[in-house]
N, C-alpha and C. Protein backbone atom coordinates (compact mmCIF):
# COMPACT_ATOMS: atom_id res chain seq x y z
N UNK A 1 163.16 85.97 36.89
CA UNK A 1 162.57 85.01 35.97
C UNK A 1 161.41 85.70 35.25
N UNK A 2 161.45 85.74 34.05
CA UNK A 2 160.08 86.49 32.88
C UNK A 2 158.98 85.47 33.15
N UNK A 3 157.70 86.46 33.36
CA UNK A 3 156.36 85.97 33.36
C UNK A 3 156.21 84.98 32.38
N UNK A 4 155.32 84.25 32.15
CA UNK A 4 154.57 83.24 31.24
C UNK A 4 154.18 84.21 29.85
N UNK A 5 153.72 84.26 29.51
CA UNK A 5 152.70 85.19 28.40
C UNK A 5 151.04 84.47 28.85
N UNK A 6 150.20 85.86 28.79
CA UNK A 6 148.94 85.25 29.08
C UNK A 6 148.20 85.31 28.16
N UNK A 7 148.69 85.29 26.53
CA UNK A 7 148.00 85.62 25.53
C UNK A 7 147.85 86.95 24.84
N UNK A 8 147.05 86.81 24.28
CA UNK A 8 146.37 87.93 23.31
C UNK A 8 145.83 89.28 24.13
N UNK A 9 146.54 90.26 24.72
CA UNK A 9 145.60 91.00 25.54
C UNK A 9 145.39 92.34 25.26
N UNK A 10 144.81 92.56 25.63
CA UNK A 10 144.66 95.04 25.42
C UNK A 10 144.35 95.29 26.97
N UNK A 11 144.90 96.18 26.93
CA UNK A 11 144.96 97.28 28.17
C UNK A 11 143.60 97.79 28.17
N UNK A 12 143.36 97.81 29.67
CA UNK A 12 141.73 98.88 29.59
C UNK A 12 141.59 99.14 30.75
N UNK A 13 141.40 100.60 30.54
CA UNK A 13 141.41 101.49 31.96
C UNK A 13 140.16 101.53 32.67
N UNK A 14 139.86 101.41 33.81
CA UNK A 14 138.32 101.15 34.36
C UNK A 14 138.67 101.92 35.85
N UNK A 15 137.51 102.92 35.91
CA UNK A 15 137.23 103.63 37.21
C UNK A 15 136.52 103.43 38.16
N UNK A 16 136.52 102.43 39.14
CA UNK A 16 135.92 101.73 40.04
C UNK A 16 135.43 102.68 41.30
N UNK A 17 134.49 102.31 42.20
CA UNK A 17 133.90 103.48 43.45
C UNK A 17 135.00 102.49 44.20
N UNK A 18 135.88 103.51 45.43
CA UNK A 18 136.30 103.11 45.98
C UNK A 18 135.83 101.74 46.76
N UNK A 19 134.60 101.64 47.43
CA UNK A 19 134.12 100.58 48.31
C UNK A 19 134.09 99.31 47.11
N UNK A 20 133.78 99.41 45.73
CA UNK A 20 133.97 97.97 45.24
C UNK A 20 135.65 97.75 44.82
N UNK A 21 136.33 98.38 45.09
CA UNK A 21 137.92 98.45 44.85
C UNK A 21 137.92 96.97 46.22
N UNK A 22 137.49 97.85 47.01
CA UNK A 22 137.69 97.39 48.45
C UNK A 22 136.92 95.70 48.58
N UNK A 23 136.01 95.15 48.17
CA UNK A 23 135.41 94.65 48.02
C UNK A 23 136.28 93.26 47.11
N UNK A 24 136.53 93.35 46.07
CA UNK A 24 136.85 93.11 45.03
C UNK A 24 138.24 92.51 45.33
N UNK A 25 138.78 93.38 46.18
CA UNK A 25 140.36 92.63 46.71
C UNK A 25 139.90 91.96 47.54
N UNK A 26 139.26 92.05 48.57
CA UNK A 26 138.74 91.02 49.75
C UNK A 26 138.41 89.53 48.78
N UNK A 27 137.31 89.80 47.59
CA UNK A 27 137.20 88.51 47.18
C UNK A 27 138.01 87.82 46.30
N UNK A 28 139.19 88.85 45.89
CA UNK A 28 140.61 88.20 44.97
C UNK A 28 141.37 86.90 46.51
N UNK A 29 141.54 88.35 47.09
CA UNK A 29 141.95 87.70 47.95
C UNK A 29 141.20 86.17 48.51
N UNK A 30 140.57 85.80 48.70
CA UNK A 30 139.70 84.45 49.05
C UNK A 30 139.34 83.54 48.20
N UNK A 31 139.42 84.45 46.80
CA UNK A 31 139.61 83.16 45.75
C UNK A 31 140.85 82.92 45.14
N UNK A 32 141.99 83.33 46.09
CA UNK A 32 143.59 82.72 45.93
C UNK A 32 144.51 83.30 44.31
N UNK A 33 143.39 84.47 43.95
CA UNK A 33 144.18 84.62 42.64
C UNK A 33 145.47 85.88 42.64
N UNK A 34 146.05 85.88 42.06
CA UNK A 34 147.27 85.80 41.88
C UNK A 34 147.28 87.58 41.91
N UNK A 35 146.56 88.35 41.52
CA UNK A 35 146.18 89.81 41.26
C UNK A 35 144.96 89.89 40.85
N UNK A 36 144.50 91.41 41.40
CA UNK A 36 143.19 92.54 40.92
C UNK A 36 142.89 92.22 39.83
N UNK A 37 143.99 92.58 39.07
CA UNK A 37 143.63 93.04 37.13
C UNK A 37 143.40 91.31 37.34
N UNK A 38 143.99 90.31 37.17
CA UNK A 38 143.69 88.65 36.56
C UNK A 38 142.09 88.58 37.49
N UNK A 39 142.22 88.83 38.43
CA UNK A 39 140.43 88.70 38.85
C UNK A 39 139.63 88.46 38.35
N UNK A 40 139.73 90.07 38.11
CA UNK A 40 138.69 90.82 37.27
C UNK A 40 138.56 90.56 35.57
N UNK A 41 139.84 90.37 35.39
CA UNK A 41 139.79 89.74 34.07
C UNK A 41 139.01 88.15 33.70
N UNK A 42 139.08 87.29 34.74
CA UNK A 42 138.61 86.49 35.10
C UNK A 42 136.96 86.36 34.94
N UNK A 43 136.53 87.26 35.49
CA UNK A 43 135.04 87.24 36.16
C UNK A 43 134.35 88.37 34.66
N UNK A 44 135.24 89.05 34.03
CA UNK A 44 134.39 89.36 32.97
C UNK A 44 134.61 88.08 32.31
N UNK A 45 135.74 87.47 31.59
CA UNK A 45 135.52 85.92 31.14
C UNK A 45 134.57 85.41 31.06
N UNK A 46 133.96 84.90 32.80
CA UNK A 46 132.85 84.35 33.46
C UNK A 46 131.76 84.59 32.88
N UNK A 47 131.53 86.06 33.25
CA UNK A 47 129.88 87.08 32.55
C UNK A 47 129.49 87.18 31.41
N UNK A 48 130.97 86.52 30.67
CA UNK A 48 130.65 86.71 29.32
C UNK A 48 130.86 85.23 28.25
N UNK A 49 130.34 83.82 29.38
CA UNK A 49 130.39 83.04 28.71
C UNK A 49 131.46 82.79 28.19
N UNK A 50 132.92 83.11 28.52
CA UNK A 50 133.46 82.04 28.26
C UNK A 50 135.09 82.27 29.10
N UNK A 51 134.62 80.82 29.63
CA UNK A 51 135.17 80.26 30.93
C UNK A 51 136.68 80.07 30.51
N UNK A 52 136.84 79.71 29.38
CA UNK A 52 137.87 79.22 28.37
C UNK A 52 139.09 80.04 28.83
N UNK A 53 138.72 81.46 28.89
CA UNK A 53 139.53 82.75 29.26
C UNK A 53 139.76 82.94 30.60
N UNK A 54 139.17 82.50 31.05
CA UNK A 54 139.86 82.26 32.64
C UNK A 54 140.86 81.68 33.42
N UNK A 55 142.09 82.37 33.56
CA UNK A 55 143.11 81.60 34.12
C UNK A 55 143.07 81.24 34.81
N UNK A 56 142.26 81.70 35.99
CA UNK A 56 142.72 81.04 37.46
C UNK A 56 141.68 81.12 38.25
N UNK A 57 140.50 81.51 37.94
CA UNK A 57 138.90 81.35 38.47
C UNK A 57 137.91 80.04 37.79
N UNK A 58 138.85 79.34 37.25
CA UNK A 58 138.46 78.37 36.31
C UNK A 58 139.05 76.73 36.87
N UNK A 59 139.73 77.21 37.79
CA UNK A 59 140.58 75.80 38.46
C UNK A 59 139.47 74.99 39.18
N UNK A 60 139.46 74.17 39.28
CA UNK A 60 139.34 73.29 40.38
C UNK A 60 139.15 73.37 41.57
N UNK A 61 137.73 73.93 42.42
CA UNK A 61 138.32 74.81 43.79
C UNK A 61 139.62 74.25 44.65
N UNK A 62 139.52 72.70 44.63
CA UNK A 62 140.53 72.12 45.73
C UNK A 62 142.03 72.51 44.85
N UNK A 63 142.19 72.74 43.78
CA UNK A 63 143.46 72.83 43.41
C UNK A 63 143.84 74.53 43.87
N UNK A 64 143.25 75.32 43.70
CA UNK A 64 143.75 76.68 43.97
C UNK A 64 144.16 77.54 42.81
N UNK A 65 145.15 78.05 43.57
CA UNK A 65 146.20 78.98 42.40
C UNK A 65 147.57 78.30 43.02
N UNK A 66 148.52 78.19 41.86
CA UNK A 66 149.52 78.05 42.46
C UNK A 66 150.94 78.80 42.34
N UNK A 67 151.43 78.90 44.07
CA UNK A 67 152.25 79.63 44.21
C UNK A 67 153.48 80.06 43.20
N UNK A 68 153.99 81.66 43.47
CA UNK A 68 154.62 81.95 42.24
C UNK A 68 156.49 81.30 42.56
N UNK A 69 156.57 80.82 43.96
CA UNK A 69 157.81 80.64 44.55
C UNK A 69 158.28 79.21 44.16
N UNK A 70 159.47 78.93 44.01
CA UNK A 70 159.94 77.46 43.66
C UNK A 70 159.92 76.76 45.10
């Protein structure tokens, strides 16, 4: 089944220190999102005022993310 489209996007390569790699998945992981790259994509959104761009750090805490399985 083909992904959704998530919009308008560009590629951008970013070189992280290993320990916030590490870090960074621990808190993907706990805030239920779906992948690294949408995270992080997420949380610059956030930093940069606008929430609008946030797919899935933008929910509802009690709603979550929701699963990709039928």
């Amino acid at each position: 089944m083909p992904m959704p489209s998530k919009g308008d996007r560009k590629p951008l390569t970013v070189r992280l220190p290993s320990e916030l790699i590490k870090s960074l998945e621990a808190q993907r992981s706990s805030a239920g999102a779906t992948s690294l790259s949408q995270y992080v994509s997420d949380l610059l959104a956030i930093a940069s005022d606008r929430e609008d761009l946030a797919l899935e750090l933008n929910r509802v805490h009690d709603q979550g993310v929701l699963p990709l399985t039928a």
